[in-house]
N, C-alpha and C. Protein backbone atom coordinates (compact mmCIF):
# COMPACT_ATOMS: atom_id res chain seq x y z
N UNK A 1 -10.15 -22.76 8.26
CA UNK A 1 -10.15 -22.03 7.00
C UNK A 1 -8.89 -22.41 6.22
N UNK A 2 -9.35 -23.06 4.92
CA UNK A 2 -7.72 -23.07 4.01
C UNK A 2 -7.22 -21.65 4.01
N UNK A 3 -5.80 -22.19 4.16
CA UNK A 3 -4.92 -21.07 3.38
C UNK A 3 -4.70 -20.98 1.76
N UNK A 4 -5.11 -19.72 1.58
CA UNK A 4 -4.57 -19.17 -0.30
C UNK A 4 -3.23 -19.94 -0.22
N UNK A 5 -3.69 -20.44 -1.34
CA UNK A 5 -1.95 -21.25 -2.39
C UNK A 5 -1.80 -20.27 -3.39
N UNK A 6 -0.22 -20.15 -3.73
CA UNK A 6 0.02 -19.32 -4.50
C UNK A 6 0.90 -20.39 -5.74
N UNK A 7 0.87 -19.44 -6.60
CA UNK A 7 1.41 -20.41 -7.66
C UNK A 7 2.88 -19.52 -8.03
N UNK A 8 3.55 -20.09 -8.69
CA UNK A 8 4.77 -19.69 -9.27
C UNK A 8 4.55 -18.26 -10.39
N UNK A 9 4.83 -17.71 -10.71
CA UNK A 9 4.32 -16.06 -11.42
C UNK A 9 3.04 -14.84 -10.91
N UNK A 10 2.64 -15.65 -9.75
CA UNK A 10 1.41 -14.75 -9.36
C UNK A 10 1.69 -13.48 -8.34
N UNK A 11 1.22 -12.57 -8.90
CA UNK A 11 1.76 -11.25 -7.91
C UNK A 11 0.97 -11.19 -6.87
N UNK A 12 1.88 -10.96 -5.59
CA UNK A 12 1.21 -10.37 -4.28
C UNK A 12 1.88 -9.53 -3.67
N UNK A 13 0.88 -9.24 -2.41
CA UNK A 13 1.83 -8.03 -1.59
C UNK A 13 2.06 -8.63 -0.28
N UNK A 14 3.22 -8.62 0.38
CA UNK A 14 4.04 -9.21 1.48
C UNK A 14 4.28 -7.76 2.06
N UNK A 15 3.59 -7.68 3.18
CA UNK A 15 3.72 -6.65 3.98
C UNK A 15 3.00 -5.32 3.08
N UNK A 16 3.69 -4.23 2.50
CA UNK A 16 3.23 -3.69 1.98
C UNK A 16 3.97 -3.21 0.47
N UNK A 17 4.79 -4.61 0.00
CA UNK A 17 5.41 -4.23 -1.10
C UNK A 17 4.69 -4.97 -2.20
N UNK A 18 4.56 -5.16 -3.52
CA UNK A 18 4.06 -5.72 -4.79
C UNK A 18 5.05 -6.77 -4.80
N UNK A 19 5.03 -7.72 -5.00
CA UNK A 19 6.15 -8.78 -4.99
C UNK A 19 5.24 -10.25 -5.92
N UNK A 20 6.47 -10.90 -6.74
CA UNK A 20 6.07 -11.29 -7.97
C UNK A 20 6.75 -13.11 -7.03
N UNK A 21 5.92 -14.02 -6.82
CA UNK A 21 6.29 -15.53 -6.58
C UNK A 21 6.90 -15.84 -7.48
N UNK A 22 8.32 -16.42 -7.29
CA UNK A 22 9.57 -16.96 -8.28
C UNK A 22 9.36 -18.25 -8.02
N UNK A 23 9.07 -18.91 -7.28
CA UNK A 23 9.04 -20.02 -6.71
C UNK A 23 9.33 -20.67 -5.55
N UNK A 24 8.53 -22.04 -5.02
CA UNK A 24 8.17 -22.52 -3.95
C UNK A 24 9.24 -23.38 -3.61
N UNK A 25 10.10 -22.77 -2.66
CA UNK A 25 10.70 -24.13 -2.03
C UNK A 25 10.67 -24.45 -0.57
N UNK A 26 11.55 -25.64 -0.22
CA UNK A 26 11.57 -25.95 1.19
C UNK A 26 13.03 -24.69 1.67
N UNK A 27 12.64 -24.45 2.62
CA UNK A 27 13.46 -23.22 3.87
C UNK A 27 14.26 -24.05 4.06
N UNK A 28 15.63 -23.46 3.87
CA UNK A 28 17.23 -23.96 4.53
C UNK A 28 17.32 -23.88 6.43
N UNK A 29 16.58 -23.30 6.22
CA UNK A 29 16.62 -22.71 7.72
C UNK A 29 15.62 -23.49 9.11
N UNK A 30 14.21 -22.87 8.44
CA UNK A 30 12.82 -23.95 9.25
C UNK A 30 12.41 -25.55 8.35
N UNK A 31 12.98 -25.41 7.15
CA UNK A 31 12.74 -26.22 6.48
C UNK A 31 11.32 -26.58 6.08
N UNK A 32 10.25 -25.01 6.45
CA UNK A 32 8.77 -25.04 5.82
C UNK A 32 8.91 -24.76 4.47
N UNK A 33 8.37 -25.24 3.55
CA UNK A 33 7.71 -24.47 2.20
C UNK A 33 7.54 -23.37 2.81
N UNK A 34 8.45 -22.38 1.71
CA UNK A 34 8.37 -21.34 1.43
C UNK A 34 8.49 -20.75 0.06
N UNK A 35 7.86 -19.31 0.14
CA UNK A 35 7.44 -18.97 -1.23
C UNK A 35 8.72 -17.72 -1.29
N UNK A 36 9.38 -18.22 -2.64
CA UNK A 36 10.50 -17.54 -2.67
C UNK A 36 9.47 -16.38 -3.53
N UNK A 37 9.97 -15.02 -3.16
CA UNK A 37 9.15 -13.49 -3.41
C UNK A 37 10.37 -12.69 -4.13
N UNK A 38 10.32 -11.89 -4.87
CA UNK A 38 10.77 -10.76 -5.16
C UNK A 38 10.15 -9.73 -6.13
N UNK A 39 10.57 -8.51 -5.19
CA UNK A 39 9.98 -7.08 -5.68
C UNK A 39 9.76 -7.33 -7.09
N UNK A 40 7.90 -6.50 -7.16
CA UNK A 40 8.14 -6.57 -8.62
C UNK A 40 8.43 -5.22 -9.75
N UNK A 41 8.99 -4.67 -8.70
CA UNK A 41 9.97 -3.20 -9.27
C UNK A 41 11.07 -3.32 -9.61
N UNK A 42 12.01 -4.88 -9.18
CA UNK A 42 12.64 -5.04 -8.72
C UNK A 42 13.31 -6.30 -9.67
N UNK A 43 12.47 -7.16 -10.59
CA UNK A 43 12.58 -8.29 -11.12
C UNK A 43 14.21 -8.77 -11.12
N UNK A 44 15.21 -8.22 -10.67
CA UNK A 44 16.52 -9.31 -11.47
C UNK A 44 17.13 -9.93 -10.14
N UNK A 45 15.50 -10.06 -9.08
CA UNK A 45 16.69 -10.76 -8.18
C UNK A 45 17.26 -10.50 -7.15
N UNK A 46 17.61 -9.39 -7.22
CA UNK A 46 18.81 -9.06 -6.30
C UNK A 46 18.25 -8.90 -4.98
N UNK A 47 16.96 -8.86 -4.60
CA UNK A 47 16.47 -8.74 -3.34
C UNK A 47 15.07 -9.99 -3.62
N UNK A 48 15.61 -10.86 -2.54
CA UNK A 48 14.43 -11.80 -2.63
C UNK A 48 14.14 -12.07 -0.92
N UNK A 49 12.85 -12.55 -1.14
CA UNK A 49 12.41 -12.95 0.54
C UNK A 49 11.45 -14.31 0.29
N UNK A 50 11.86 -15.24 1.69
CA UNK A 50 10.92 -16.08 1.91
C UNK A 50 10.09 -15.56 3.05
N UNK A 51 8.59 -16.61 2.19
CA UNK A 51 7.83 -16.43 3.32
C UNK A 51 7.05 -17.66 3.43
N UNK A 52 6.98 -18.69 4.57
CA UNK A 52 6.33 -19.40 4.50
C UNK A 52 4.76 -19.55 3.76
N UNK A 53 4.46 -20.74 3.40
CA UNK A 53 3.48 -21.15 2.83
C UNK A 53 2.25 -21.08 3.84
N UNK A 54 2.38 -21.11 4.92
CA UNK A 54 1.36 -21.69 5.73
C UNK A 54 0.88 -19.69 5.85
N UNK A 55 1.76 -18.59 5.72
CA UNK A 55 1.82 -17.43 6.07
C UNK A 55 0.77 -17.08 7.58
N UNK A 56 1.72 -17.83 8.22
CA UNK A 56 1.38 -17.00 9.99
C UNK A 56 0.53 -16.21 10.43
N UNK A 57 1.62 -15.23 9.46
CA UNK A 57 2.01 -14.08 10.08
C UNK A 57 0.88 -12.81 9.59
N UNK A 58 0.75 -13.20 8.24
CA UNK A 58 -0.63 -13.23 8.02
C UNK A 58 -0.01 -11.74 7.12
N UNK A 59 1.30 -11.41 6.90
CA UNK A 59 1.68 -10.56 5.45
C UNK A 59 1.31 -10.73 4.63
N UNK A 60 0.67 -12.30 3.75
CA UNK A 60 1.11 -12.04 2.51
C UNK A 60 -0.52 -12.29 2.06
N UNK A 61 -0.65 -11.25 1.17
CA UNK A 61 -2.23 -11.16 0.76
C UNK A 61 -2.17 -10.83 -0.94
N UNK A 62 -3.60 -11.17 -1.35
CA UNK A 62 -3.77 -11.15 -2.55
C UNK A 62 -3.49 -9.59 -3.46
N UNK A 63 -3.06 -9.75 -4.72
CA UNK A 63 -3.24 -8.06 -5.20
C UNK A 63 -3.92 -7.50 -5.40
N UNK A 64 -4.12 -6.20 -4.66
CA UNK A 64 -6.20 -5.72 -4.99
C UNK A 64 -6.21 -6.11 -6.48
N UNK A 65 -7.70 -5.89 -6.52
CA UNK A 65 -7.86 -6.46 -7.81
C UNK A 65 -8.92 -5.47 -7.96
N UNK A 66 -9.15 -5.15 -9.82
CA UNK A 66 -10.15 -3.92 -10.72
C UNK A 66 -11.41 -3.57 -10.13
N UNK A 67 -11.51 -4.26 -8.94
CA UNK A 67 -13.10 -3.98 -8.41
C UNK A 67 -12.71 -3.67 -6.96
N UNK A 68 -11.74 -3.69 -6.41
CA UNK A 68 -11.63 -3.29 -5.28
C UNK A 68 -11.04 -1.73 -5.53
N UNK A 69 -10.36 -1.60 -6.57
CA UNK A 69 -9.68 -0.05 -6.70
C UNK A 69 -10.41 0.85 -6.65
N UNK A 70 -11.78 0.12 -7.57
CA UNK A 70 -12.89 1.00 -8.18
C UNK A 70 -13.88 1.42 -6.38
N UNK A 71 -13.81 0.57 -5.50
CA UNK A 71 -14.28 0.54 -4.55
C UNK A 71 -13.62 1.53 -3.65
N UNK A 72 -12.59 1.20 -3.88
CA UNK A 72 -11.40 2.45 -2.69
C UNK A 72 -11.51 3.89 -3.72
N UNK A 73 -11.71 3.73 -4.39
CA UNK A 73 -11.90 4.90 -5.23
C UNK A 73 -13.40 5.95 -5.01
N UNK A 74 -14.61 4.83 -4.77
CA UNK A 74 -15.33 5.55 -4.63
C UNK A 74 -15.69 5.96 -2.96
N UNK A 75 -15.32 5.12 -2.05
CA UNK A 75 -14.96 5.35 -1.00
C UNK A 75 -14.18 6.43 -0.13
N UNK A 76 -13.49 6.84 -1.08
CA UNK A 76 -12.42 7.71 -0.64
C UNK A 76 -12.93 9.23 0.10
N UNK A 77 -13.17 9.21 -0.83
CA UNK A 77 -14.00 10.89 -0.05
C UNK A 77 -14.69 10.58 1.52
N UNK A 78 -14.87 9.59 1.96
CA UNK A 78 -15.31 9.18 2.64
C UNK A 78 -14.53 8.88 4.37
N UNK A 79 -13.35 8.38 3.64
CA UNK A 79 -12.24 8.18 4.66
C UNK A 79 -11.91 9.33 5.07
N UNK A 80 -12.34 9.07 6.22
CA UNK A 80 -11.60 10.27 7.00
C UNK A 80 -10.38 10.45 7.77
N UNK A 81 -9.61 11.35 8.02
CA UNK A 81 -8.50 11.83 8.21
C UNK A 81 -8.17 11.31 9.65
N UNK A 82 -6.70 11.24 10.03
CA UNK A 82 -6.54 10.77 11.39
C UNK A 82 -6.58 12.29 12.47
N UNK A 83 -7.23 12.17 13.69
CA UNK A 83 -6.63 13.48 14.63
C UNK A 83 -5.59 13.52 14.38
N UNK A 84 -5.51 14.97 14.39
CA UNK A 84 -4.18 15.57 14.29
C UNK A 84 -3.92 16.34 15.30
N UNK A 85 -2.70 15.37 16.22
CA UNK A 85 -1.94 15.61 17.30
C UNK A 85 -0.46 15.44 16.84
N UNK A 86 0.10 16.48 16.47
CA UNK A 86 1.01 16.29 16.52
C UNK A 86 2.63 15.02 17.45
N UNK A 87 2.11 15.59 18.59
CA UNK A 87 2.87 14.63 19.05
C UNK A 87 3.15 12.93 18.82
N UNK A 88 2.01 12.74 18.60
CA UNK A 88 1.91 11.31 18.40
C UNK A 88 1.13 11.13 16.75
N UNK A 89 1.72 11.81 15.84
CA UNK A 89 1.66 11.44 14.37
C UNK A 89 2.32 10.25 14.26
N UNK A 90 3.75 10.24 14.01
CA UNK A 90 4.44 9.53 13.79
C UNK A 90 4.12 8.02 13.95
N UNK A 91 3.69 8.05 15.88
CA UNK A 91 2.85 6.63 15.55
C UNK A 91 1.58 6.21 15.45
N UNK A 92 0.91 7.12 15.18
CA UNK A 92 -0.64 6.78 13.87
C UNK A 92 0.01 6.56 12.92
N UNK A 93 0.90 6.91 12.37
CA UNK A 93 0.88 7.15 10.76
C UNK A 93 1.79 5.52 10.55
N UNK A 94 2.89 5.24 11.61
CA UNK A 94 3.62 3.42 11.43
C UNK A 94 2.35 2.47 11.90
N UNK A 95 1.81 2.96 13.05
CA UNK A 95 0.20 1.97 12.83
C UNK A 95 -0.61 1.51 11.93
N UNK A 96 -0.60 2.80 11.41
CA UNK A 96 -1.51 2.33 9.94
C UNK A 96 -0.76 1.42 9.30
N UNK A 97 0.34 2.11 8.85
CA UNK A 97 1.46 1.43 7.96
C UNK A 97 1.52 -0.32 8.32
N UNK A 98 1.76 -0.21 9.55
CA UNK A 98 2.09 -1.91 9.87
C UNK A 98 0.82 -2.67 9.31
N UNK A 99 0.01 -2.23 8.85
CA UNK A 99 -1.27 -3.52 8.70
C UNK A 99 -1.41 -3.70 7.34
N UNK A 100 -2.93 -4.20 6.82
CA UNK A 100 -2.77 -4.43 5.57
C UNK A 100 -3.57 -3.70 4.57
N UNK A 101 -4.48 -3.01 5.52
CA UNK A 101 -5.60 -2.45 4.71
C UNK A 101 -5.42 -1.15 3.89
N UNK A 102 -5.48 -1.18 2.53
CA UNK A 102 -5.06 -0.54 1.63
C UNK A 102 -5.62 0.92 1.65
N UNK A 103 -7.40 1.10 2.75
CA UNK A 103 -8.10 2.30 2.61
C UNK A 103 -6.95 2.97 4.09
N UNK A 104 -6.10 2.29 4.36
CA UNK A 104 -5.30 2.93 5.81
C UNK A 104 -3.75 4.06 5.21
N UNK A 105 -3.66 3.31 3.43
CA UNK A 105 -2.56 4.54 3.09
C UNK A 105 -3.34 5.51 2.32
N UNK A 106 -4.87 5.77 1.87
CA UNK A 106 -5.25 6.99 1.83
C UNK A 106 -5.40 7.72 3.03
N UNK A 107 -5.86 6.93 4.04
CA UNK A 107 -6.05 8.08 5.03
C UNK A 107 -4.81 8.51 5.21
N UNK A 108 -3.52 7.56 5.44
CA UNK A 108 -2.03 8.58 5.78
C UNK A 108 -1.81 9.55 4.56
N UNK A 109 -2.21 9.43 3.33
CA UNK A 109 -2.42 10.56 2.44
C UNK A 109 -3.06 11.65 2.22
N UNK A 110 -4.25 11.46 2.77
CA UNK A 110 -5.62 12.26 3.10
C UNK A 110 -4.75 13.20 4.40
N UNK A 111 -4.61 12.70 5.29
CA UNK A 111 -4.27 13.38 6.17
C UNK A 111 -3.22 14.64 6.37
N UNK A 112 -1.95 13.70 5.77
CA UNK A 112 -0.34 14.52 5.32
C UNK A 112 -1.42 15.66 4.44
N UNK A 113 -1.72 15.28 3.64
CA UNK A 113 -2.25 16.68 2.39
C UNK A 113 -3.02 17.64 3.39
N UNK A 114 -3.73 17.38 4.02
CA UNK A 114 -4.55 18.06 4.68
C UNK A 114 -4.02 18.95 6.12
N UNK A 115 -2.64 18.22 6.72
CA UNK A 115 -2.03 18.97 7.71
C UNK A 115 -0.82 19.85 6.82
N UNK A 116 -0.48 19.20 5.79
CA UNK A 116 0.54 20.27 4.57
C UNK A 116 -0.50 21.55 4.41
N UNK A 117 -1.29 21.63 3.94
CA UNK A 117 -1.99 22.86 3.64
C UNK A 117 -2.59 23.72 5.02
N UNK A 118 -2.73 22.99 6.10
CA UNK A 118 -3.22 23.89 6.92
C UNK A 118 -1.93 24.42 7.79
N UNK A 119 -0.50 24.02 7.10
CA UNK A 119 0.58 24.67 7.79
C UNK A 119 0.66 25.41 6.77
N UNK A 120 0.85 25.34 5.01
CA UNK A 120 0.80 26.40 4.38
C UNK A 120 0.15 27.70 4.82
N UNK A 121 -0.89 27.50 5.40
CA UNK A 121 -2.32 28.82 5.38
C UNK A 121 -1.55 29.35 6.47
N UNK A 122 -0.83 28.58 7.07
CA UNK A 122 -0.34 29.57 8.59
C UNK A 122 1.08 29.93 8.64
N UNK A 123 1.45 29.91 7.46
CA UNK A 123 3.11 30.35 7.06
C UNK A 123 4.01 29.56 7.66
N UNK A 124 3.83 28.18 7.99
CA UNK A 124 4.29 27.11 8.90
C UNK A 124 5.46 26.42 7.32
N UNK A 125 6.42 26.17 8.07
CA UNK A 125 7.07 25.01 7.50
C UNK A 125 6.59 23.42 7.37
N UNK A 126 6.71 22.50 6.35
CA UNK A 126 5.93 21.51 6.26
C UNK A 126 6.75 20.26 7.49
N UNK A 127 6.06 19.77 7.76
CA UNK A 127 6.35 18.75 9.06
C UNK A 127 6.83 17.36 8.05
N UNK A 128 8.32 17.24 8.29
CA UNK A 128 8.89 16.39 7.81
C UNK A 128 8.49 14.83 7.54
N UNK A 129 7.42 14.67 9.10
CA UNK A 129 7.04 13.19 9.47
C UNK A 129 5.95 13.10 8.39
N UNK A 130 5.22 14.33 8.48
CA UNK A 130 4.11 14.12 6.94
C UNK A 130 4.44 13.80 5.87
N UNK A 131 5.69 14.24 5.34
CA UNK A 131 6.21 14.19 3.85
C UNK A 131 6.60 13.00 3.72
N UNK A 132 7.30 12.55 5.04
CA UNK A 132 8.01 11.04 5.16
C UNK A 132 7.16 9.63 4.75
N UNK A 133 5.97 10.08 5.44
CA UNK A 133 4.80 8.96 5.32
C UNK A 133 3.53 9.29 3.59
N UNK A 134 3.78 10.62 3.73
CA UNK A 134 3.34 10.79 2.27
C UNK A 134 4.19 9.55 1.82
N UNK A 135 4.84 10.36 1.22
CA UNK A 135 5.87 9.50 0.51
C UNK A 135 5.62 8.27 0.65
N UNK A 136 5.70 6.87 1.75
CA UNK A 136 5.84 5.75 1.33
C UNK A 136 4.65 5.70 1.26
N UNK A 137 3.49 6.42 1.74
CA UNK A 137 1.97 5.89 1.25
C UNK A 137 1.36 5.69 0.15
N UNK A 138 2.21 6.64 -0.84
CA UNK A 138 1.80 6.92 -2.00
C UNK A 138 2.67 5.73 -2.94
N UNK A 139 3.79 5.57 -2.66
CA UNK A 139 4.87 4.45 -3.36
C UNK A 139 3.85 3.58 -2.95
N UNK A 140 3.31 2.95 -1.84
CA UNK A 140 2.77 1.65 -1.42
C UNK A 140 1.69 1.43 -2.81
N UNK A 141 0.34 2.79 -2.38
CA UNK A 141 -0.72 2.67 -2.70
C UNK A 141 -0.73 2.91 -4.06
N UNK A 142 0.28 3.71 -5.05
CA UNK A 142 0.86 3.77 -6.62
C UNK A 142 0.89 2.58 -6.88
N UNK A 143 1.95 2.00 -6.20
CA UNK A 143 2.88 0.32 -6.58
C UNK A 143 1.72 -0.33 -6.95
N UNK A 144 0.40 -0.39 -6.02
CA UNK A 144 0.00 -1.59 -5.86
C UNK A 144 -1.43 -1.63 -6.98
N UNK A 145 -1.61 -0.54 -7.25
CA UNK A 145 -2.58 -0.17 -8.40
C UNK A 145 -1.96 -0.57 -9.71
N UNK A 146 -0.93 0.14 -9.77
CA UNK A 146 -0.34 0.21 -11.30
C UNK A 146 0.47 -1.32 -11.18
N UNK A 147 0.39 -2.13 -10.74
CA UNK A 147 0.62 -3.27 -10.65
C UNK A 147 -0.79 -3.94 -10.91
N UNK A 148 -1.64 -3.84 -10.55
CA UNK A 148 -3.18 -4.49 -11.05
C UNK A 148 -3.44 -4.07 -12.48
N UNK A 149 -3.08 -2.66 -12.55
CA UNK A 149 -3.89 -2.03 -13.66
C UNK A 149 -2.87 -2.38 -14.72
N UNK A 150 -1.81 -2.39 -14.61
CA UNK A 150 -0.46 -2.68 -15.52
C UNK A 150 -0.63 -1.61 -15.91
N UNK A 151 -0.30 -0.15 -15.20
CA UNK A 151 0.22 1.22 -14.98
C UNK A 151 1.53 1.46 -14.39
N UNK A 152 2.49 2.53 -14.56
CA UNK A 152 3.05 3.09 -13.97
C UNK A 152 3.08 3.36 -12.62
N UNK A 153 3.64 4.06 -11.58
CA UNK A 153 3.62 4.64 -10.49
C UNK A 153 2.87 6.12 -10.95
N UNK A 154 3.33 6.85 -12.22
CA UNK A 154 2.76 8.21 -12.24
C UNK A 154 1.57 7.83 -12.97
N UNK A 155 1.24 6.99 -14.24
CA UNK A 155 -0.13 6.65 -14.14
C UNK A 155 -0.90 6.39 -13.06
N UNK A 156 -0.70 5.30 -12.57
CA UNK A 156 -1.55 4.75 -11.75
C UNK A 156 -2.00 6.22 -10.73
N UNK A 157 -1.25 7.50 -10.44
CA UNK A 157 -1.48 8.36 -9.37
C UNK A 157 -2.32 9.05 -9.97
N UNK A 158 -2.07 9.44 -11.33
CA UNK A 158 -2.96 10.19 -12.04
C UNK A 158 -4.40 9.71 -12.15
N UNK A 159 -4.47 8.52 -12.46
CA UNK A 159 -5.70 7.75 -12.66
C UNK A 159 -6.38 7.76 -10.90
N UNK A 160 -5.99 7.45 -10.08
CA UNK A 160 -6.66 7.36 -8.90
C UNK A 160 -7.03 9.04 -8.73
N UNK A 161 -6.18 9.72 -8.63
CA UNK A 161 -6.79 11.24 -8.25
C UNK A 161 -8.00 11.71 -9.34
N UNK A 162 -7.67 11.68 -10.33
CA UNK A 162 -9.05 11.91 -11.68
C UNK A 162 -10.00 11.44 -10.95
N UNK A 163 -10.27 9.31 -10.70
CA UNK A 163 -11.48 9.10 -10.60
C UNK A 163 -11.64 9.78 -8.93
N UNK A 164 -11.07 9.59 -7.65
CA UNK A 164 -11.58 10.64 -6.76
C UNK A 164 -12.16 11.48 -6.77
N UNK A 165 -11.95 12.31 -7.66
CA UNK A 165 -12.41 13.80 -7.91
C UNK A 165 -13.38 13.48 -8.01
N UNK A 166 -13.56 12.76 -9.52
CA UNK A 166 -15.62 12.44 -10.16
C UNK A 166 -16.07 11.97 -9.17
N UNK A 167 -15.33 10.64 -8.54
CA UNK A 167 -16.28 10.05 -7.34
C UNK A 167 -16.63 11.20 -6.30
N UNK A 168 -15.94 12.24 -5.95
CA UNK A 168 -16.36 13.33 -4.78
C UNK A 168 -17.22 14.40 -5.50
N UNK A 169 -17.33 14.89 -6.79
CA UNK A 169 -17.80 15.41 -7.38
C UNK A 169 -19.61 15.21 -7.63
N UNK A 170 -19.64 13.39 -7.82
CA UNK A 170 -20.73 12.81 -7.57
C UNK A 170 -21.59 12.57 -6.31
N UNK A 171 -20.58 12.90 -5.18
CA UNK A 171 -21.19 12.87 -3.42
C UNK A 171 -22.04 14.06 -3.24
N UNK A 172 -21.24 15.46 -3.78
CA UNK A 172 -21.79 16.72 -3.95
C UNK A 172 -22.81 16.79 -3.97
């Protein structure tokens, strides 16, 4: 199977950040072509990464694109939540995280929301590890929309929860 070539200005995501190709050079180090990356939250630079061309490792993937959002969008209601065992949240929730599949930070969202409110109902304090992984699930899965859609982080959140709703509204 060829490997995706990337070109010089084309946005992707390397691991699970939005990152904008500055350009292709040879590695000081392995001396492979590599694709010089930096955040595209981030544009002046100051944090850049190589990643080989041949990509191994198998991080660096295309940016969803207007028909896949629309897909995770209508899907969503659908994804279901991880068991909730406390003890071993933490590593469901970096499991998910480590991979690539974008329907894996709704479920860590789906889930956090759903163990937040059922500690609300029981006068429980909120479980830190939830908020923790909220949090980057939502930066991930924000970033990477409003980067397709050429939205915001608070657009892009607004816009995904609206169409959820209709899409769950329409399952009804």
């Amino acid at each position: 199977m060829d490997q995706k070539r990337y070109k010089k200005g084309d946005l992707v995501v390397y691991r699970r950040d939005v990152c904008r190709v500055v350009r292709i050079a040879k590695s000081d180090f392995t001396g492979e072509q590599c694709y010089i990356l930096v955040p595209y939250l981030k544009p002046d630079g100051s944090v850049k990464m190589q990643v080989p061309v041949s990509n191994k490792g198998g991080h660096l993937r295309d940016l969803v694109t207007r028909q896949q959002i629309r897909e995770l969008i209508d899907n969503t209601p659908d994804i279901e939540t991880l068991v909730s065992k406390p003890a071993n949240m933490k590593s469901q929730y970096a499991t998910l995280m480590k991979g690539d599949d974008i329907e894996d930070l709704v479920r860590i969202i789906k889930t956090s929301y759903a163990r937040n409110e059922e500690r609300i109902a029981n006068h429980k304090k909120l479980a830190s590890i939830d908020d923790e992984y909220l949090q980057k699930a939502e930066r991930y899965l924000y970033d990477e929309i409003g980067a397709s859609l050429g939205m915001s982080f608070d657009e892009s959140k607004a816009y995904f929860e609206k169409e959820v709703q209709k899409a769950s509204a329409q399952k009804e």
